[in-house]
Protein backbone atom coordinates (compact mmCIF):
# COMPACT_ATOMS: atom_id res chain seq x y z
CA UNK A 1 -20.65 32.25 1.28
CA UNK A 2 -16.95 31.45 1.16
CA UNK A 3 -17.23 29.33 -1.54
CA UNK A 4 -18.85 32.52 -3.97
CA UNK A 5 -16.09 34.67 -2.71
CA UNK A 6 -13.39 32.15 -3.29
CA UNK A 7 -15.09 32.18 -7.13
CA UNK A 8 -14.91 35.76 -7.24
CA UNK A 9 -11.30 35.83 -6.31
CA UNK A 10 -10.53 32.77 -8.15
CA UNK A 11 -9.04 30.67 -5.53
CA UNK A 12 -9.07 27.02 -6.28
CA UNK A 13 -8.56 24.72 -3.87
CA UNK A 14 -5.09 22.35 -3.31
CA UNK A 15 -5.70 18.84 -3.00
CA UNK A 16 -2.42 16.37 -1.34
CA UNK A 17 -2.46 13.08 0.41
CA UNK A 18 -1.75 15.22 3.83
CA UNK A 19 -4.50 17.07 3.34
CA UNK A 20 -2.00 20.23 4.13
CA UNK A 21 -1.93 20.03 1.01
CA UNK A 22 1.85 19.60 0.97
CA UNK A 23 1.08 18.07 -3.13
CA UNK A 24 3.71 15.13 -2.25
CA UNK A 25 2.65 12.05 -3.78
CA UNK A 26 4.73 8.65 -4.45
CA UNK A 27 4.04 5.62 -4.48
CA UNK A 28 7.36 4.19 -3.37
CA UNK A 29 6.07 4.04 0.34
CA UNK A 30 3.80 1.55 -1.08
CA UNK A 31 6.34 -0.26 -2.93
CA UNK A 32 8.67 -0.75 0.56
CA UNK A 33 5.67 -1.91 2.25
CA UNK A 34 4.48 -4.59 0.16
CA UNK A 35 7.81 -5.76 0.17
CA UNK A 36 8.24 -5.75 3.57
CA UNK A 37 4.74 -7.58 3.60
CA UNK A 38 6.14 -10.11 1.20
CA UNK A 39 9.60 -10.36 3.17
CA UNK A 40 7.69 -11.20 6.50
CA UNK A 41 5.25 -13.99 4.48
CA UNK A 42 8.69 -15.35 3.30
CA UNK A 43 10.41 -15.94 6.96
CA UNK A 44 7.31 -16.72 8.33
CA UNK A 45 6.74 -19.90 5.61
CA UNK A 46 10.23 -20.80 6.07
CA UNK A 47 10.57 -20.44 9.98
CA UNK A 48 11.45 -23.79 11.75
CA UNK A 49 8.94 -25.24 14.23
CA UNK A 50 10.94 -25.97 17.31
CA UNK A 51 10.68 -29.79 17.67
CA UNK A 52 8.22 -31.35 20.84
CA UNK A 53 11.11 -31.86 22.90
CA UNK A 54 12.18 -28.09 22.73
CA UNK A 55 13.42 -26.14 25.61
CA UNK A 56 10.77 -23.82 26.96
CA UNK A 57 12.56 -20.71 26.12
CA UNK A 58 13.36 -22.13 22.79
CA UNK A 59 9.53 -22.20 22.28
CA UNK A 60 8.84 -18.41 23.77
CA UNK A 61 11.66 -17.30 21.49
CA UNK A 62 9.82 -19.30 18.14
CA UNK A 63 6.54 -17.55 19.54
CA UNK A 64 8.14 -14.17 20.05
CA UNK A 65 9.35 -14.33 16.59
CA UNK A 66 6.20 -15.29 14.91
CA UNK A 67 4.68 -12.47 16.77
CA UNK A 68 6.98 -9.90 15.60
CA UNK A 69 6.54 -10.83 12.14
CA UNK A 70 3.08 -11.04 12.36
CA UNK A 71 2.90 -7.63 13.65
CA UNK A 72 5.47 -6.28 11.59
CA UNK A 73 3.37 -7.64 8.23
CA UNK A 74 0.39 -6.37 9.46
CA UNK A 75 1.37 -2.79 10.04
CA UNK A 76 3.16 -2.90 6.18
CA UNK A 77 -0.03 -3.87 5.16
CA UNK A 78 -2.29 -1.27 6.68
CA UNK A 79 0.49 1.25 5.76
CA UNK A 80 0.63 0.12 1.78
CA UNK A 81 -3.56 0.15 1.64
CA UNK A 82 -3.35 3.51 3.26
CA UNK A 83 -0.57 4.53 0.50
CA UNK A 84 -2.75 2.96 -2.35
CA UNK A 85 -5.96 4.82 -1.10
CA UNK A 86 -4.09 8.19 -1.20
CA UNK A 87 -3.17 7.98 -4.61
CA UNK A 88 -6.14 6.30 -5.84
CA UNK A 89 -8.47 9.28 -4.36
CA UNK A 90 -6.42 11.91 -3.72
CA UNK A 91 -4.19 12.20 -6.69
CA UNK A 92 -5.82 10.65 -9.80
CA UNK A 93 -8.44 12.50 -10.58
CA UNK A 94 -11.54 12.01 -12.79
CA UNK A 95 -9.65 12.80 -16.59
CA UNK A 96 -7.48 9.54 -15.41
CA UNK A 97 -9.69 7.22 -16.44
CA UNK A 98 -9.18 8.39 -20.35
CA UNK A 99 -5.77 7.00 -19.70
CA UNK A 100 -6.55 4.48 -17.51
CA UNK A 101 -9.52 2.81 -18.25
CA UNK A 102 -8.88 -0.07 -15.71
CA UNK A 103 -7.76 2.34 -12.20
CA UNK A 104 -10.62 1.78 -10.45
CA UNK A 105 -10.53 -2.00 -10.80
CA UNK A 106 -6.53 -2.58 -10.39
CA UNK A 107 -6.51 0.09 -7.27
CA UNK A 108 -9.75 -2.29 -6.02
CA UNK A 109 -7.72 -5.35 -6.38
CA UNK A 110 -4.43 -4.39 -4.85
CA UNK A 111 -6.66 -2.98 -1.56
CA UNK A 112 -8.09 -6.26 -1.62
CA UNK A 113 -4.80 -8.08 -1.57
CA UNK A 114 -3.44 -5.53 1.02
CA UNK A 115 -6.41 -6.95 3.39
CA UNK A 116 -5.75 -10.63 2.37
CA UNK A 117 -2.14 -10.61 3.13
CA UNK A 118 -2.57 -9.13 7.03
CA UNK A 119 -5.07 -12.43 7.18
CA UNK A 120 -2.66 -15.06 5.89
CA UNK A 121 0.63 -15.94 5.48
CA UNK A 122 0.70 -17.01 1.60
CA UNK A 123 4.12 -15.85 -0.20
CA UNK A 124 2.30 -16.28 -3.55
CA UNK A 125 -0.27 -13.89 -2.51
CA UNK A 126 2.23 -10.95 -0.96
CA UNK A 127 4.19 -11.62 -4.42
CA UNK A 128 0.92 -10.49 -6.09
CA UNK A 129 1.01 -7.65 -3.92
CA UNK A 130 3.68 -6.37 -4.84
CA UNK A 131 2.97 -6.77 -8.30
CA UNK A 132 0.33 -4.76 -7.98
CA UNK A 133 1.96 -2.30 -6.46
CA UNK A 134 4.48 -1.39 -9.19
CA UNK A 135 1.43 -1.96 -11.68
CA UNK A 136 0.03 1.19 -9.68
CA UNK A 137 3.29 2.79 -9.62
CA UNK A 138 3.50 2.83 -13.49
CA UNK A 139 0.04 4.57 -13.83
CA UNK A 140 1.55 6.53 -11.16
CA UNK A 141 4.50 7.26 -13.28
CA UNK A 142 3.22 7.73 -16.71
CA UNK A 143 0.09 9.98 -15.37
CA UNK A 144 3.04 12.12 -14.10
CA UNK A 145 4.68 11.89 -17.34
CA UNK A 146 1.61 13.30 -19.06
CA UNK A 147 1.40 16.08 -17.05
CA UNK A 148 4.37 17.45 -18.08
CA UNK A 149 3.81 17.46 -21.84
């Protein structure tokens, strides 16, 4: 019933990542996060093992670290999937795929990679990331482009 009455009166309805809809989409949260993702992989490679002779609280400080970094990389992660997922169903519709025939598949991958990189610690792999990332944030930018012709 309310949708025939919201034909009659011609209301269409908004569609935003906040489901508000507020209409704010960007995919620079993204970008920040799968740096940050990529910035934690980094330390983490590099990080110094404390040698077997280390004092105790040298070793609780080493684990604390790891720990933080862990958990800070693994909340970047969730964050930029949750980011990528936003724009990949929220804001590009359907007609997208005349522009961008590959969306589906490059949104796919970077998820994919988003899941990978709060499983490992490979720098090579968060680097991909955040290739993908501004890949996406192109589309992002030229489907926004196109919209305005």
């Amino acid at each position: 019933m309310t949708r025939l009455v919201d034909r009659l009166l011609g209301i269409e309805p908004l569609y935003a990542h906040c489901d508000v809809p507020c209409g704010i989409y960007d995919p620079h949260l993204a970008g920040v996060s799968a740096k940050t993702v990529h910035t934690m992989n980094t330390k983490l490679a590099a990080l110094p093992t404390p040698g077997p002779n280390a004092p105790a609280n040298e070793v609780l400080e080493h684990r604390n670290t790891i720990v933080r970094m862990v958990q800070t990389k693994e909340a970047h992660a969730q964050l930029c999937k949750q980011e990528l997922l936003i724009l990949w169903t929220d804001y590009f519709k359907p007609e997208a795929l005349s522009m961008f025939p590959d969306l589906h598949e490059t949104f796919w991958k970077a998820a994919k990679l988003c899941s990978y990189n709060k499983q490992h610690v490979d720098p090579a792999k968060s680097q991909e990331l955040m290739d993908a990332v501004a890949s996406i944030s192109d589309l992002f930018h030229k489907a926004e482009a196109a919209k305005k012709k």
